[in-house]
N, C-alpha and C. Protein backbone atom coordinates (compact mmCIF):
# COMPACT_ATOMS: atom_id res chain seq x y z
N UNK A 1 15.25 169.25 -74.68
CA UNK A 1 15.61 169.51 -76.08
C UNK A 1 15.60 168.19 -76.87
N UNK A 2 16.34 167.03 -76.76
CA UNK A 2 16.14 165.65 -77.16
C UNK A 2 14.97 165.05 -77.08
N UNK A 3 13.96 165.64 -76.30
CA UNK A 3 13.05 164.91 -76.29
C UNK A 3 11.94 165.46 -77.25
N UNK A 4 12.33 167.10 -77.93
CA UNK A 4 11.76 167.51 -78.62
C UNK A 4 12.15 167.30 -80.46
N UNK A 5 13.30 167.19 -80.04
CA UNK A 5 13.79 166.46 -81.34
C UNK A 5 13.62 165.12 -81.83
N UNK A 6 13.17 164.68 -80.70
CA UNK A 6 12.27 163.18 -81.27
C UNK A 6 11.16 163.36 -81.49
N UNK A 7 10.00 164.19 -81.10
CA UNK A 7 8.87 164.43 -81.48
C UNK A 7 8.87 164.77 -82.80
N UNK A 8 9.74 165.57 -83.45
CA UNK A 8 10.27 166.48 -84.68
C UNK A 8 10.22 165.24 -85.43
N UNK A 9 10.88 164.02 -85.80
CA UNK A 9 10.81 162.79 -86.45
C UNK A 9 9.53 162.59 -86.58
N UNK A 10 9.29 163.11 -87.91
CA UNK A 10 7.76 162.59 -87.87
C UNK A 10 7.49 161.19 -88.81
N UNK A 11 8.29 161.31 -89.42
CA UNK A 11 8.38 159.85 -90.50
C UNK A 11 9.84 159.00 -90.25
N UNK A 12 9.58 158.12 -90.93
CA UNK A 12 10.86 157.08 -90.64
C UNK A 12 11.36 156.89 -92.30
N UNK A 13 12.38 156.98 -92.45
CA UNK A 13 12.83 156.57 -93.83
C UNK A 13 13.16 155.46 -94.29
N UNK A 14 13.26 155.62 -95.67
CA UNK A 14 13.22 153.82 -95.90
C UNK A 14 14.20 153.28 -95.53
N UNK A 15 14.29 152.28 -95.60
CA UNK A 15 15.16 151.32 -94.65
C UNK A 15 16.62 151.40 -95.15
N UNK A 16 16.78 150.94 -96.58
CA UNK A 16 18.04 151.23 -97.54
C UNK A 16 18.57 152.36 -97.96
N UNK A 17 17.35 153.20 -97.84
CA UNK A 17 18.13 154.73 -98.38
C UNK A 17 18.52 155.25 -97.06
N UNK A 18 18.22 155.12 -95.59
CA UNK A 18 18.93 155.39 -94.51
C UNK A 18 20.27 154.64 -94.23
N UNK A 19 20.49 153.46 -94.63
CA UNK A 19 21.74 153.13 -94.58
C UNK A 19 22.73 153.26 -95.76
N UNK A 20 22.23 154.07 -96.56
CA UNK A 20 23.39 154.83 -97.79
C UNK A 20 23.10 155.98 -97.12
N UNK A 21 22.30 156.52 -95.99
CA UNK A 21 22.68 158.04 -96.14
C UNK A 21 21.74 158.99 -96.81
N UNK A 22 21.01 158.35 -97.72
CA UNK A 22 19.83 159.48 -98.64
C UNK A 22 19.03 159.85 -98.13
N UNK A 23 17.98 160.52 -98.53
CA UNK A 23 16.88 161.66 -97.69
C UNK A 23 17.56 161.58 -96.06
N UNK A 24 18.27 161.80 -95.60
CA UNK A 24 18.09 161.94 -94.40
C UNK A 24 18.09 162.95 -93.71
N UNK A 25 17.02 163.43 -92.87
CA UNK A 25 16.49 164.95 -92.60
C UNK A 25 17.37 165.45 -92.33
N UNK A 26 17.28 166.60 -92.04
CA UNK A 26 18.40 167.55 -91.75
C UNK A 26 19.79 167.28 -91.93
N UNK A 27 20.07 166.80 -93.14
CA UNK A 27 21.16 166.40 -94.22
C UNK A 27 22.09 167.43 -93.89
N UNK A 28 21.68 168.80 -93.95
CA UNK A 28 22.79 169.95 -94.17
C UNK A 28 23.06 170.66 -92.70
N UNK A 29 22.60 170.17 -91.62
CA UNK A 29 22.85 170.56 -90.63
C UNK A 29 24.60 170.19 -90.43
N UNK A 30 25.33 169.10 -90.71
CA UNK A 30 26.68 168.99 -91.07
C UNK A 30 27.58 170.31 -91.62
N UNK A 31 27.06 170.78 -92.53
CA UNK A 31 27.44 171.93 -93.01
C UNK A 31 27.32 173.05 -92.81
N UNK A 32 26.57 173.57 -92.04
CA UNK A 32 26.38 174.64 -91.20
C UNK A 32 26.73 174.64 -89.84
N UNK A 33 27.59 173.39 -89.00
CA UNK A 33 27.75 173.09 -87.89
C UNK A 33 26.79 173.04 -86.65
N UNK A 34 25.87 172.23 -87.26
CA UNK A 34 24.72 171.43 -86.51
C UNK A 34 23.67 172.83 -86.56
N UNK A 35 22.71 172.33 -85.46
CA UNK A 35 21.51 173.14 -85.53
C UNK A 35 21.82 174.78 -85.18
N UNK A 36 20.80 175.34 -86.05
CA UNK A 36 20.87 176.62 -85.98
C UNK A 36 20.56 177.20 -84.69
N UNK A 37 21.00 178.22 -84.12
CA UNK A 37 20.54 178.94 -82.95
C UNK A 37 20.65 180.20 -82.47
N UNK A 38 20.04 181.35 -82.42
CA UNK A 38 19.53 182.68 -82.39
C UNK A 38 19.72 183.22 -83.40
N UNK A 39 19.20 182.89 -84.56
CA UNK A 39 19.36 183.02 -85.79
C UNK A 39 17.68 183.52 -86.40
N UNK A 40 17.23 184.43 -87.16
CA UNK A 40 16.14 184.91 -87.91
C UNK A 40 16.03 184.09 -89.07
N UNK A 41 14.76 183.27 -89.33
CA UNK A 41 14.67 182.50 -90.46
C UNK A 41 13.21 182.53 -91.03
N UNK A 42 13.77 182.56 -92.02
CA UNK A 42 12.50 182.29 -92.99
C UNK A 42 11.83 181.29 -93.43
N UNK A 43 10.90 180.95 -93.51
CA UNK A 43 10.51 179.12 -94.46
C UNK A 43 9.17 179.83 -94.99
N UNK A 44 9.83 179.55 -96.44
CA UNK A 44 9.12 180.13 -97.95
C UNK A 44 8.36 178.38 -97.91
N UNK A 45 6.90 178.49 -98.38
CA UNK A 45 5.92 177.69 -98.49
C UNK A 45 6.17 176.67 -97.79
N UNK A 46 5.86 177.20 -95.75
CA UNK A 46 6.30 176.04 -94.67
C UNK A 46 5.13 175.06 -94.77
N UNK A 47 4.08 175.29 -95.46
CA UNK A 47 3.09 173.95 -95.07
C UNK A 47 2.69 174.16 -93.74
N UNK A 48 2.57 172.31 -93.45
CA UNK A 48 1.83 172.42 -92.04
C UNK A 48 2.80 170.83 -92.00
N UNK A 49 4.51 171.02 -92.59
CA UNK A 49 5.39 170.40 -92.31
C UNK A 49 6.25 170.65 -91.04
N UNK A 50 7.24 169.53 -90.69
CA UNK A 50 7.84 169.62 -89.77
C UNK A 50 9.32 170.44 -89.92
N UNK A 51 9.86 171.29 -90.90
CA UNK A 51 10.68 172.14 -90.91
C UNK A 51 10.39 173.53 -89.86
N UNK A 52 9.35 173.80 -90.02
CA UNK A 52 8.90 175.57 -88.79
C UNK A 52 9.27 175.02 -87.95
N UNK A 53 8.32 174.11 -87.09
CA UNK A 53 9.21 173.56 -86.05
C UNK A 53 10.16 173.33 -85.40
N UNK A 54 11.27 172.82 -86.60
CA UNK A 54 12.35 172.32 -86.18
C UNK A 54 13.19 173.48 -86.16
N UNK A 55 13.08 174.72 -87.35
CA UNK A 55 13.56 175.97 -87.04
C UNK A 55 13.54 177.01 -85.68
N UNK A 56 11.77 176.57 -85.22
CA UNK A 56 11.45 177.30 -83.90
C UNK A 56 12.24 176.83 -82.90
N UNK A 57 13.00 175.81 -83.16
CA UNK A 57 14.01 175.52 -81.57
C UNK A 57 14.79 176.77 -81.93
N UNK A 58 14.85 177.31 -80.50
CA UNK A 58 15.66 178.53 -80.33
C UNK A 58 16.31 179.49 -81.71
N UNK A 59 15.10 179.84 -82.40
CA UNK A 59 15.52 180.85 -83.28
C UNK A 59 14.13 181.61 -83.49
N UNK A 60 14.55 182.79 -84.24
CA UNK A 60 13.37 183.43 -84.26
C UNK A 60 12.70 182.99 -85.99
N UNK A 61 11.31 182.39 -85.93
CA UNK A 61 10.67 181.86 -87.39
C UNK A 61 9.85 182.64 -87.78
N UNK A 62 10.19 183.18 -89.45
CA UNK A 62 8.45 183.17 -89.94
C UNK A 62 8.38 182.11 -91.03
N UNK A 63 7.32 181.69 -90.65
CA UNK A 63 6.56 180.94 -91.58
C UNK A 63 5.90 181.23 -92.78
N UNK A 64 5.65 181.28 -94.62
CA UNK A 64 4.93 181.81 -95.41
C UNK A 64 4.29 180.54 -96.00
N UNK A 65 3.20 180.62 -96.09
CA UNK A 65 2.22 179.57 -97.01
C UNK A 65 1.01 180.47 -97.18
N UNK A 66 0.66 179.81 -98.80
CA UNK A 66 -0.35 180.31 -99.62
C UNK A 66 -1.79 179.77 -98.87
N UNK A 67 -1.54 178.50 -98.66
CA UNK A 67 -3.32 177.63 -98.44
C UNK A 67 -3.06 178.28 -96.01
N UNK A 68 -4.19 178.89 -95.66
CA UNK A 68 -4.53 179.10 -94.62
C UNK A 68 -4.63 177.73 -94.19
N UNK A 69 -5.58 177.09 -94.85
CA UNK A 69 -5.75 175.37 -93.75
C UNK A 69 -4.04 174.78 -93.55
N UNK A 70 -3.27 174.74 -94.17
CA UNK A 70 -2.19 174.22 -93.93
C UNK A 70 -1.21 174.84 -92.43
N UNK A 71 -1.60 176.75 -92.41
CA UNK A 71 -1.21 176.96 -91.75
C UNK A 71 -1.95 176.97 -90.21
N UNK A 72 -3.08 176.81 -90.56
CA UNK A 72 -3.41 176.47 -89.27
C UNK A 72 -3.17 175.09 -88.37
N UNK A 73 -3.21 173.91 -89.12
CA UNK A 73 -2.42 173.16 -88.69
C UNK A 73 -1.01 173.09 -88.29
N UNK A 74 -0.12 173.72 -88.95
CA UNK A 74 0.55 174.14 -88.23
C UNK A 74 1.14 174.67 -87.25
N UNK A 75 -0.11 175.72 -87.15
CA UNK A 75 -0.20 176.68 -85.53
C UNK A 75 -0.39 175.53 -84.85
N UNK A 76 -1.69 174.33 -84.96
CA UNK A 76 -1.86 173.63 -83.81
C UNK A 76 -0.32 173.11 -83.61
N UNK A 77 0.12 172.13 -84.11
CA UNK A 77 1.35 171.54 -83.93
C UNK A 77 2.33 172.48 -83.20
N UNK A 78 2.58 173.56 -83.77
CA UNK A 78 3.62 174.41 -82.93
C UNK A 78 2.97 175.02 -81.55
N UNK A 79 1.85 174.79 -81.59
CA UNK A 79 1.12 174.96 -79.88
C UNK A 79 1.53 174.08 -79.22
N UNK A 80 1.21 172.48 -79.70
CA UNK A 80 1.31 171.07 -79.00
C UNK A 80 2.84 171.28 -78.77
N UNK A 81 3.86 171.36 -79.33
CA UNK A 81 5.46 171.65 -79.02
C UNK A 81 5.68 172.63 -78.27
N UNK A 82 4.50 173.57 -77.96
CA UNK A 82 4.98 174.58 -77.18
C UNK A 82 6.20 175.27 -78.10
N UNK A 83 6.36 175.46 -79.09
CA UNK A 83 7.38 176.43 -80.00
C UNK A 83 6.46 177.79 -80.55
N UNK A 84 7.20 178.77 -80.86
CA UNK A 84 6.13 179.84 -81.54
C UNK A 84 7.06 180.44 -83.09
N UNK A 85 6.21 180.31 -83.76
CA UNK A 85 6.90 181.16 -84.89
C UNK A 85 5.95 181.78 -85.66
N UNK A 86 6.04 183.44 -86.03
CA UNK A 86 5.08 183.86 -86.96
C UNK A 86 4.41 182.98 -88.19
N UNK A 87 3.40 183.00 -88.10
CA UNK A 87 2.93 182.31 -89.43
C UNK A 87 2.31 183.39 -90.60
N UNK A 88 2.58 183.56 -91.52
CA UNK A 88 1.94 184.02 -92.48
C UNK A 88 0.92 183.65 -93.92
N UNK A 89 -0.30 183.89 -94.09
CA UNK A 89 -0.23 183.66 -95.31
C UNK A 89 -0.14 184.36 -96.85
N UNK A 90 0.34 183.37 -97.57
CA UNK A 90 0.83 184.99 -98.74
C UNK A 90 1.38 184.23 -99.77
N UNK A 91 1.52 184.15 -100.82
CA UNK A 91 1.86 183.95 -102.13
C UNK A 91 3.42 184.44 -101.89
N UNK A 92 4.07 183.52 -102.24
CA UNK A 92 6.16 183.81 -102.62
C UNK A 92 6.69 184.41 -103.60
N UNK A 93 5.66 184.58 -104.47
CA UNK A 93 6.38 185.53 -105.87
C UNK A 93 5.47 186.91 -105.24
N UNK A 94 4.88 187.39 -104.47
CA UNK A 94 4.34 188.53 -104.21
C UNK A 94 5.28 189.22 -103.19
N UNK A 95 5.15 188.22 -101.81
CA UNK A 95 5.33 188.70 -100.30
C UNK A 95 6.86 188.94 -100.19
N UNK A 96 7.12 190.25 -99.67
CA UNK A 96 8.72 190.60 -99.81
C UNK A 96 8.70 191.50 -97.95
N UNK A 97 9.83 190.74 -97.24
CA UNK A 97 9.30 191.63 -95.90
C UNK A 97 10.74 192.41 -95.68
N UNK A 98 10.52 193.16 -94.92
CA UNK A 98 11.63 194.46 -94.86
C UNK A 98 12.69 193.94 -94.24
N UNK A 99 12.67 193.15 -93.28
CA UNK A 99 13.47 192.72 -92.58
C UNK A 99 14.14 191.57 -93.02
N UNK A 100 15.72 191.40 -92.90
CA UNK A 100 16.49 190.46 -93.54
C UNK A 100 16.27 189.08 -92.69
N UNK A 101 16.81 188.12 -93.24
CA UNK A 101 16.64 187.11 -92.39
C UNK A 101 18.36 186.52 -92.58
N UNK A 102 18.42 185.75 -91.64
CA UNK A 102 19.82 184.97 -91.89
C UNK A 102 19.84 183.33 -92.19
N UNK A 103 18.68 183.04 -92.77
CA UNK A 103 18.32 181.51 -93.43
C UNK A 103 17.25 181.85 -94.14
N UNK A 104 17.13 181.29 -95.28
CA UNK A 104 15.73 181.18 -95.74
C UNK A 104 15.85 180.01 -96.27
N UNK A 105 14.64 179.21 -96.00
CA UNK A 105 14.51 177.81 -96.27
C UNK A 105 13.28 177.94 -97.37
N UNK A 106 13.33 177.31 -98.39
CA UNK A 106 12.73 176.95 -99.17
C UNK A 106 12.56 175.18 -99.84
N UNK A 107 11.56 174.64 -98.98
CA UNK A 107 11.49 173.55 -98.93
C UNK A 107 10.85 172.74 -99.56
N UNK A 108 10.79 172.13 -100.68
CA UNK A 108 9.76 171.31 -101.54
C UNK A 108 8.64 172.27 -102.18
N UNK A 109 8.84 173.12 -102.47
CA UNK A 109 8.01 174.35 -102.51
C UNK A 109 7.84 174.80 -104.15
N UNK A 110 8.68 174.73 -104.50
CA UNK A 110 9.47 175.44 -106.05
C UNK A 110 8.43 174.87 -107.19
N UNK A 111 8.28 173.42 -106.84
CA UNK A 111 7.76 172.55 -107.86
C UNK A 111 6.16 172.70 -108.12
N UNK A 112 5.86 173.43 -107.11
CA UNK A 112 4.11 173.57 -107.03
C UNK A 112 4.43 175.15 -108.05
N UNK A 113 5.16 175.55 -108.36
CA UNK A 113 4.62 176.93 -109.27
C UNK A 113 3.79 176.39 -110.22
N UNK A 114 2.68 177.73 -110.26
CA UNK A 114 1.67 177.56 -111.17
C UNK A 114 1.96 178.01 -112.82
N UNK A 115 3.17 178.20 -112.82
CA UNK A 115 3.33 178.58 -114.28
C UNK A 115 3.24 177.51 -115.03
N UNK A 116 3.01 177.53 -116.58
CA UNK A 116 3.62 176.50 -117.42
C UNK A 116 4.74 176.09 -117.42
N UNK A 117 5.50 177.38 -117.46
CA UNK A 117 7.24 177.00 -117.76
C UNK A 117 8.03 176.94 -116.92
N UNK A 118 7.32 177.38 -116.18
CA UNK A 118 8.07 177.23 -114.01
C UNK A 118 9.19 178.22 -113.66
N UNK A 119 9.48 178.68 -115.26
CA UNK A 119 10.83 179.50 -114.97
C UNK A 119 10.46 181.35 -114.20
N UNK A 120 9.09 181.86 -114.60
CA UNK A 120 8.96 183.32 -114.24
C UNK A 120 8.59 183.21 -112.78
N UNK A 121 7.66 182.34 -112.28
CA UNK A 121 7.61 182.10 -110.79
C UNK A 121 8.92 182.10 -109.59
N UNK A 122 9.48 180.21 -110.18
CA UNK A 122 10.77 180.43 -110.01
C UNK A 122 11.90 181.53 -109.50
N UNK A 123 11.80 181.82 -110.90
CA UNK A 123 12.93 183.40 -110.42
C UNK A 123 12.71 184.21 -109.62
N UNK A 124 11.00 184.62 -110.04
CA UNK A 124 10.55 185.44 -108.74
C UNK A 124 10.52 185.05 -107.25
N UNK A 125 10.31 183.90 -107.02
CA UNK A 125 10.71 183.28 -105.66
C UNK A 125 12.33 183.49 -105.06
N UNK A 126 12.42 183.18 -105.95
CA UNK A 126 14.50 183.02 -105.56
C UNK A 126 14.44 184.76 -105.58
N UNK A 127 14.10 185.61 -106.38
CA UNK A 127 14.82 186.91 -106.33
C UNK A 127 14.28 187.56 -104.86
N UNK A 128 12.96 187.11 -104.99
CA UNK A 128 12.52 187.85 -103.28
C UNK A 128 13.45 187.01 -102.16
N UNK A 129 13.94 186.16 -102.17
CA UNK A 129 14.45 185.07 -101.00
C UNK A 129 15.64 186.11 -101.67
N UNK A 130 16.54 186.42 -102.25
CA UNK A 130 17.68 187.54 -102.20
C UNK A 130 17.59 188.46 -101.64
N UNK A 131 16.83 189.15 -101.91
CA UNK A 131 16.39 190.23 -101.18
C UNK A 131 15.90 190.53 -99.87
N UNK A 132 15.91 189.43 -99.49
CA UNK A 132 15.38 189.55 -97.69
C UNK A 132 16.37 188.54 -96.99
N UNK A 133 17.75 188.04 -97.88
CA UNK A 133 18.66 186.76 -97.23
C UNK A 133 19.78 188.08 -96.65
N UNK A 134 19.75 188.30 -95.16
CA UNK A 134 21.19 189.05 -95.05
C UNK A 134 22.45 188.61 -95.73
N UNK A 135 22.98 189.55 -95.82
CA UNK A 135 24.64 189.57 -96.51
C UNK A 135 25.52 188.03 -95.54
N UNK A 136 25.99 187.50 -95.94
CA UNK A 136 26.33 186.08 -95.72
C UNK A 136 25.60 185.19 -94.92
N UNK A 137 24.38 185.40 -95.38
CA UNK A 137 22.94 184.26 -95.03
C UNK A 137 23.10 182.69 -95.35
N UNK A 138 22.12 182.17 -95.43
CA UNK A 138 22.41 180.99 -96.10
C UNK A 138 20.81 180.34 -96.25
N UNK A 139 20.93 180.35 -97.80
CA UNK A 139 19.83 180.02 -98.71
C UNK A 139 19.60 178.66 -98.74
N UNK A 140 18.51 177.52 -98.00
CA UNK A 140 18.76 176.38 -98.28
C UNK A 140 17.62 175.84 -99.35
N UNK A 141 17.40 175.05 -100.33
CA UNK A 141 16.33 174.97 -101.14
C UNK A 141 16.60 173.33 -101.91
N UNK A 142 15.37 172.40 -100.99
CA UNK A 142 15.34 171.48 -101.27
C UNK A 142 14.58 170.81 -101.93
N UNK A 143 14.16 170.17 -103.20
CA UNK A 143 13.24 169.98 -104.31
C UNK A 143 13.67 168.27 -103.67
N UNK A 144 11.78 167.62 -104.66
CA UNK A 144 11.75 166.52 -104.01
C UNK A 144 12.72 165.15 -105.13
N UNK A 145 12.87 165.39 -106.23
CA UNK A 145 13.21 164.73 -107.12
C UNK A 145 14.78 163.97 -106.52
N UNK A 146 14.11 162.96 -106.20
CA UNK A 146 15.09 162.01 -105.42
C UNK A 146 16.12 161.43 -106.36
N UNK A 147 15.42 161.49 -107.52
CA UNK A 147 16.35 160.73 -108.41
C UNK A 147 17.29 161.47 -109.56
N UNK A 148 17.39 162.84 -108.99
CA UNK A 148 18.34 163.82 -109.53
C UNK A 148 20.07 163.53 -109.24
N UNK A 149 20.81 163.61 -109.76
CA UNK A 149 21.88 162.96 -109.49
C UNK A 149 22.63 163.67 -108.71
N UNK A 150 22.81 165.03 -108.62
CA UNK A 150 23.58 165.98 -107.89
C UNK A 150 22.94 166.11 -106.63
N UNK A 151 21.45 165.61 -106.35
CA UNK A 151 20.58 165.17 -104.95
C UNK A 151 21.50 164.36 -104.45
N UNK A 152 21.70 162.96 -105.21
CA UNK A 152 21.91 161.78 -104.64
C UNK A 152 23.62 161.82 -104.20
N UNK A 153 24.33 162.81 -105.14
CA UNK A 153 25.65 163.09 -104.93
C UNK A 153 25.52 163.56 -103.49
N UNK A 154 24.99 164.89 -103.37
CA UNK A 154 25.08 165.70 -102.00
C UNK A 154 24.53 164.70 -100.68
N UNK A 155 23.73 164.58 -101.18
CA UNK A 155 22.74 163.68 -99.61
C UNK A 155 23.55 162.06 -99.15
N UNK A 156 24.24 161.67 -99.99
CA UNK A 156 24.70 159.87 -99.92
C UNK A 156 25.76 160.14 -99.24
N UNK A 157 26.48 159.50 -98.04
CA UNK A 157 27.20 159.63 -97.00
C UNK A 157 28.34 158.45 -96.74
N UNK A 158 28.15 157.22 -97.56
CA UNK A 158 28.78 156.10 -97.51
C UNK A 158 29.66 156.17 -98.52
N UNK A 159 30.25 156.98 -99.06
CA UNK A 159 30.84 157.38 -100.14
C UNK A 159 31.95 158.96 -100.16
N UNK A 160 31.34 159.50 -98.70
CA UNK A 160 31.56 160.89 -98.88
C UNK A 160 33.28 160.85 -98.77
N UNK A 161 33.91 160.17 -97.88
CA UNK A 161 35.48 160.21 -98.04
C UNK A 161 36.30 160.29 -99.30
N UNK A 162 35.41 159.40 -100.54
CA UNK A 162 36.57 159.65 -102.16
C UNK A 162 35.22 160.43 -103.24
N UNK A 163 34.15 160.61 -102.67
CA UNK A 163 32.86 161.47 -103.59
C UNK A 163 33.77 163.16 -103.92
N UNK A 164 34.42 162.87 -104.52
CA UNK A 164 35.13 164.67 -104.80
C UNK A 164 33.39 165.60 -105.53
N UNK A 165 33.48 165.09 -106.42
CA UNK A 165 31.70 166.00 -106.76
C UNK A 165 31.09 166.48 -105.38
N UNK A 166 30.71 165.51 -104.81
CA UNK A 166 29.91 166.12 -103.42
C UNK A 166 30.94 167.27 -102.52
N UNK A 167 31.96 167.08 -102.39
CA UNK A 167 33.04 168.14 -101.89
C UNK A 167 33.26 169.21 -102.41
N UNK A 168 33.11 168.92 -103.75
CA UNK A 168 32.61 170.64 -104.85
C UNK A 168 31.54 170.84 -104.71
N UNK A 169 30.22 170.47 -104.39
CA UNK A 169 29.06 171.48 -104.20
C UNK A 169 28.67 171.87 -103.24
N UNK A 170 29.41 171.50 -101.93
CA UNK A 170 29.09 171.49 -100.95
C UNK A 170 30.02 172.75 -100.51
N UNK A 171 30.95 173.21 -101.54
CA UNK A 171 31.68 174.34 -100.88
C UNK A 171 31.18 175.19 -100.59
């Protein structure tokens, strides 16, 4: 298992923002009491990133992405790990599946809508991720804008003992 969770590290973070604590992967695993396990999850526009993966340790995954080449790379990678998780491809404001899930991850994903105004996509993404999140699920949805302040509140860790803001959103 450790040795698969080091493979999972696929990048190294910058040097300073790892010692404040910022981007650091699996940030919210703290809050859910570490890694997930026999748990049904979703990952809304997984790419041919290292989140499926890290979900496929011992849970059951589907995967949704629009571009096929992305997901086939993916398949390779989750071959090379020996992990398996459905892959799908399909548009997020369309694809709605019957079955609930008890995570849905929505990961850097949001910002690629093709709308002008970002807001009718958007909603439609989030309303299908309602609709397929079981009744006390947990919705995680991470946008890349590092320099958002309620990002830098939640994610910064050298601070978290008197950060009261980060203790309110994190409820």
């Amino acid at each position: 298992m450790e040795t698969l969770k080091k493979q999972l590290n696929l990048w190294n973070m910058d040097e300073l923002n790892s010692k404040l604590g910022v981007t650091t992967k699996f940030w919210w695993q703290p809050f859910f009491g570490g890694m997930f396990e026999g748990k049904k999850i979703l990952d809304i526009g997984c790419g041919k990133g290292y989140l499926t993966p890290y979900w496929a340790i011992n849970n059951e995954v589907t995967g949704i992405d629009i571009k096929r080449e992305s997901l086939d790379q993916l398949k390779e990678r989750l071959e090379e790990l020996k992990l398996k998780a459905r892959l799908v491809e399909g548009d997020a404001e369309k694809v709605i599946f019957k079955e609930k899930f008890d995570i849905i991850s929505i990961n850097n994903m949001l910002h690629h809508s093709p709308s002008k105004d970002h807001k009718t996509d958007i909603l439609k993404v989030l309303s299908n991720a309602k609709e397929m999140l079981k009744e006390g699920g947990h919705l995680l949805i991470v946008e890349p804008l590092y320099y958002f302040p309620f990002r830098w509140i939640v994610e910064t860790r050298f601070l978290e003992n008197i950060n009261l803001i980060r203790k309110h959103f994190l409820k």
